[in-house]
Protein backbone atom coordinates (compact mmCIF):
# COMPACT_ATOMS: atom_id res chain seq x y z
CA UNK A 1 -49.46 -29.50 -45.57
CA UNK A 2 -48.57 -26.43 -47.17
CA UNK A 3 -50.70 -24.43 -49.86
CA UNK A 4 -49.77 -24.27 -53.25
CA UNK A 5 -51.51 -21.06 -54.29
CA UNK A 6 -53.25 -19.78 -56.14
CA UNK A 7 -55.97 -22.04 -54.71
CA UNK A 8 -59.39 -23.02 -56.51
CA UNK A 9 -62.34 -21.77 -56.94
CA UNK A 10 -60.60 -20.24 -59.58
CA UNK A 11 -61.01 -16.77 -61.45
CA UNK A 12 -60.21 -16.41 -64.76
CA UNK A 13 -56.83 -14.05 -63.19
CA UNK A 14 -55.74 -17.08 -60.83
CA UNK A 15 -56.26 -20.00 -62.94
CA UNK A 16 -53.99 -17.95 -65.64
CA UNK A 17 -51.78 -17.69 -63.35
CA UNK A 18 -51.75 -21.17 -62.31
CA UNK A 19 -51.23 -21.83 -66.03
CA UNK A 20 -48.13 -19.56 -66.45
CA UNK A 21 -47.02 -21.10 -62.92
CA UNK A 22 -46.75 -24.57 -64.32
CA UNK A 23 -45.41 -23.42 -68.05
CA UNK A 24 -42.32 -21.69 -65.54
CA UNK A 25 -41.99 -25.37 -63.77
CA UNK A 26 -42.00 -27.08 -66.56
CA UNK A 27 -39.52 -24.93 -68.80
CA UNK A 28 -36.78 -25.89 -65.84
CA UNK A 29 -36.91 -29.51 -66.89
CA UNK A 30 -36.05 -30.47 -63.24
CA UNK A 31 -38.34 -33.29 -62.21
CA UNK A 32 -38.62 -33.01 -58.71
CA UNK A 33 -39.22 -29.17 -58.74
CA UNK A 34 -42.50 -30.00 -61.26
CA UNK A 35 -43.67 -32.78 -59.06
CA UNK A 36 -44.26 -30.90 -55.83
CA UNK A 37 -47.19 -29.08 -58.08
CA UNK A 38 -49.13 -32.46 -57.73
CA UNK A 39 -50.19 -34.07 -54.44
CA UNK A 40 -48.73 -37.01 -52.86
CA UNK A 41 -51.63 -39.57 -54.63
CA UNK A 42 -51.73 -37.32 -57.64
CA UNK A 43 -52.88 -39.75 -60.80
CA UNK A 44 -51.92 -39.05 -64.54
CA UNK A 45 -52.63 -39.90 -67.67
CA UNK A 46 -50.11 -38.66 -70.27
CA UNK A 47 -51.05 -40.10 -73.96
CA UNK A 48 -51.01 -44.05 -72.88
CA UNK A 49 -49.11 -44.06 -69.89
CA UNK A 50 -51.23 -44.37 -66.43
CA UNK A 51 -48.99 -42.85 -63.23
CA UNK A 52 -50.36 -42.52 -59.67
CA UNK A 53 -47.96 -40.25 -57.31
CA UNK A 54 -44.76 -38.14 -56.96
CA UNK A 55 -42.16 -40.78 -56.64
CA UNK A 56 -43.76 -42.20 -60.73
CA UNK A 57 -44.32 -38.17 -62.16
CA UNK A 58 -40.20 -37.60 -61.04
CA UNK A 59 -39.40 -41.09 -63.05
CA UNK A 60 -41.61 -40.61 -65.82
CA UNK A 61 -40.15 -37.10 -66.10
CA UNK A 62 -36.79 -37.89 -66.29
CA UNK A 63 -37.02 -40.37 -68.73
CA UNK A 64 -39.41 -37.63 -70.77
CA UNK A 65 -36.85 -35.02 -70.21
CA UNK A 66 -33.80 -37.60 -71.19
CA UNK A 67 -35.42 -38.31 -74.41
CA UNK A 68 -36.60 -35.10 -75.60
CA UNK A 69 -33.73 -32.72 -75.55
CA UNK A 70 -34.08 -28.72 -75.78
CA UNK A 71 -37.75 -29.07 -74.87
CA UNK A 72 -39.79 -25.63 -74.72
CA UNK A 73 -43.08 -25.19 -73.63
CA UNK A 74 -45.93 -23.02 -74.13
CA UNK A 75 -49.38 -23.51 -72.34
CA UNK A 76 -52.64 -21.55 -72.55
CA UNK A 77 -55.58 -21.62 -70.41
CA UNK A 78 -58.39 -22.81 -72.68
CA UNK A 79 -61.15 -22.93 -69.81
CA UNK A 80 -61.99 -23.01 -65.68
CA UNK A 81 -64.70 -24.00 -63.26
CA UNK A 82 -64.31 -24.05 -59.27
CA UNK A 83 -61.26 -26.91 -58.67
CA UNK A 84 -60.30 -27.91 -62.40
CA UNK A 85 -58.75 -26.09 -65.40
CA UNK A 86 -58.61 -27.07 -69.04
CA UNK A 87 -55.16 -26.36 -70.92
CA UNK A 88 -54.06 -26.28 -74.67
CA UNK A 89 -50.34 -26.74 -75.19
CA UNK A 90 -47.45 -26.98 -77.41
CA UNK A 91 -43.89 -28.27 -77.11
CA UNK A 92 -40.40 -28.42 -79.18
CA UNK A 93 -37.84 -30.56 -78.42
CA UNK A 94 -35.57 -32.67 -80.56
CA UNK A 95 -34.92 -36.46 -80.00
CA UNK A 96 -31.12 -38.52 -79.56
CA UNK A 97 -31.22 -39.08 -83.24
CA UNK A 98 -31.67 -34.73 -84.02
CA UNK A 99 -35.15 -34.54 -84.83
CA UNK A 100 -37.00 -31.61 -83.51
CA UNK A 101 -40.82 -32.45 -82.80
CA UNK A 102 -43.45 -30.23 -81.70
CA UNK A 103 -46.14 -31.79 -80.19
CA UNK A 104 -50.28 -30.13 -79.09
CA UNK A 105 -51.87 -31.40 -76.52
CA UNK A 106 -54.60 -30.70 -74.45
CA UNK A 107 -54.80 -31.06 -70.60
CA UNK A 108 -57.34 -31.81 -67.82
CA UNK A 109 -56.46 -30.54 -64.09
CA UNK A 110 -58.13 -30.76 -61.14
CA UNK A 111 -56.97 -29.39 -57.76
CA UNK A 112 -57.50 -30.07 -54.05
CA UNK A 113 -58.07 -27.50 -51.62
CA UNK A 114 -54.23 -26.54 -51.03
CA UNK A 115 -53.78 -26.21 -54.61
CA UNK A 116 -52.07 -29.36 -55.33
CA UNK A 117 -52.89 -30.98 -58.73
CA UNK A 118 -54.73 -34.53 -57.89
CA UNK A 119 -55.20 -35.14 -61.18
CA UNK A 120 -53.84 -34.50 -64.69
CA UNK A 121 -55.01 -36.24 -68.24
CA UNK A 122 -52.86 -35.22 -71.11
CA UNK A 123 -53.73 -35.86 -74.91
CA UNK A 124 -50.43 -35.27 -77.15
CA UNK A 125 -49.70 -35.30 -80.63
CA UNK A 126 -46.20 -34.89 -82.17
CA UNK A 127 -45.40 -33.68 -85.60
CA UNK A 128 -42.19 -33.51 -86.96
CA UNK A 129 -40.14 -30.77 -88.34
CA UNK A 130 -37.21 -29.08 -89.28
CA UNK A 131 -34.96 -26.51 -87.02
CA UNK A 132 -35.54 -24.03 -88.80
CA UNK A 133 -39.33 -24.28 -88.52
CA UNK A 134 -39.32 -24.03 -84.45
CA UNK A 135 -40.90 -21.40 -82.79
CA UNK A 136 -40.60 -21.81 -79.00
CA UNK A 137 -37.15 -21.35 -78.33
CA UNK A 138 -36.88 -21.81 -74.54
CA UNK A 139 -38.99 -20.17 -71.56
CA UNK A 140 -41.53 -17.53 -72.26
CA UNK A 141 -39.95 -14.21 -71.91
CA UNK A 142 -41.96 -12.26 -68.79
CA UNK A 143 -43.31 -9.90 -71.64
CA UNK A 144 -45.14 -12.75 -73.21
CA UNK A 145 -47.09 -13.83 -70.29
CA UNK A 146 -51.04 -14.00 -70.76
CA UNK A 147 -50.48 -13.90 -74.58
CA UNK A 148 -52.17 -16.95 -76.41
CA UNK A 149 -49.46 -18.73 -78.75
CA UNK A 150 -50.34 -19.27 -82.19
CA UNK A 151 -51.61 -22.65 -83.36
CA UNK A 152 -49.12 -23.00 -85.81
């Protein structure tokens, strides 16, 4: 098995990078590129949906990604300790019928020794709005990286 670093015991320099690392996978919207972050057995929870490895993360995924079109992410790392990492995030995407959403969440990670995520609990919330109220508009430029985003 290869490693996936940076590897825990995190610092406060490689878990923010593991962070932006994951934003950067995530922004591609290419579900089997995001899904070799987790390990083979890796088990989710994402709002009310329960997944246990790869093979469900790429399905889930690309339903997610067919659904919510123009998604853009931003993530922050809220907090760390030896194998896990804490996340706050926010999204934009717009559904089939044009409504743009952005949704917080918070996230749960914990890693195995290669660096693989084994495990991954997401709380979401979506709020609607308008176009011209978005503020992620696609990846984070390189500039941005290590900023916090704004909570609204």
């Amino acid at each position: 098995m290869s490693d996936r670093p940076p590897l825990p015991p995190f610092t406060r320099e490689t878990a923010a990078r593991k962070v932006q690392a994951a934003e950067d996978a995530w922004n591609t919207r290419d579900p089997h590129r995001v899904a070799l972050a987790y390990s083979e057995d890796s088990v989710w929870r994402n709002r009310d949906t329960f997944l246990t490895g790869r093979a469900e993360i790429v399905a889930f995924l690309t339903a997610k990604w067919a659904r919510e079109r123009d998604y853009a992410l931003r993530k922050d790392l809220w907090a760390f300790d030896g194998d896990r990492i804490a996340v706050r995030f926010q999204y934009e995407c717009r559904d089939t019928h044009g409504q743009w959403w952005r949704s917080y969440g918070n996230e749960l990670w914990q890693f195995d020794a290669h660096g693989l995520m084994t495990r991954r609990e997401a709380s979401i919330n979506d709020v609607p709005i308008t176009e011209a109220e978005r503020r992620i508009l696609g990846p984070r430029p390189e500039a941005e990286h290590g900023r916090s985003f704004p909570l609204q």
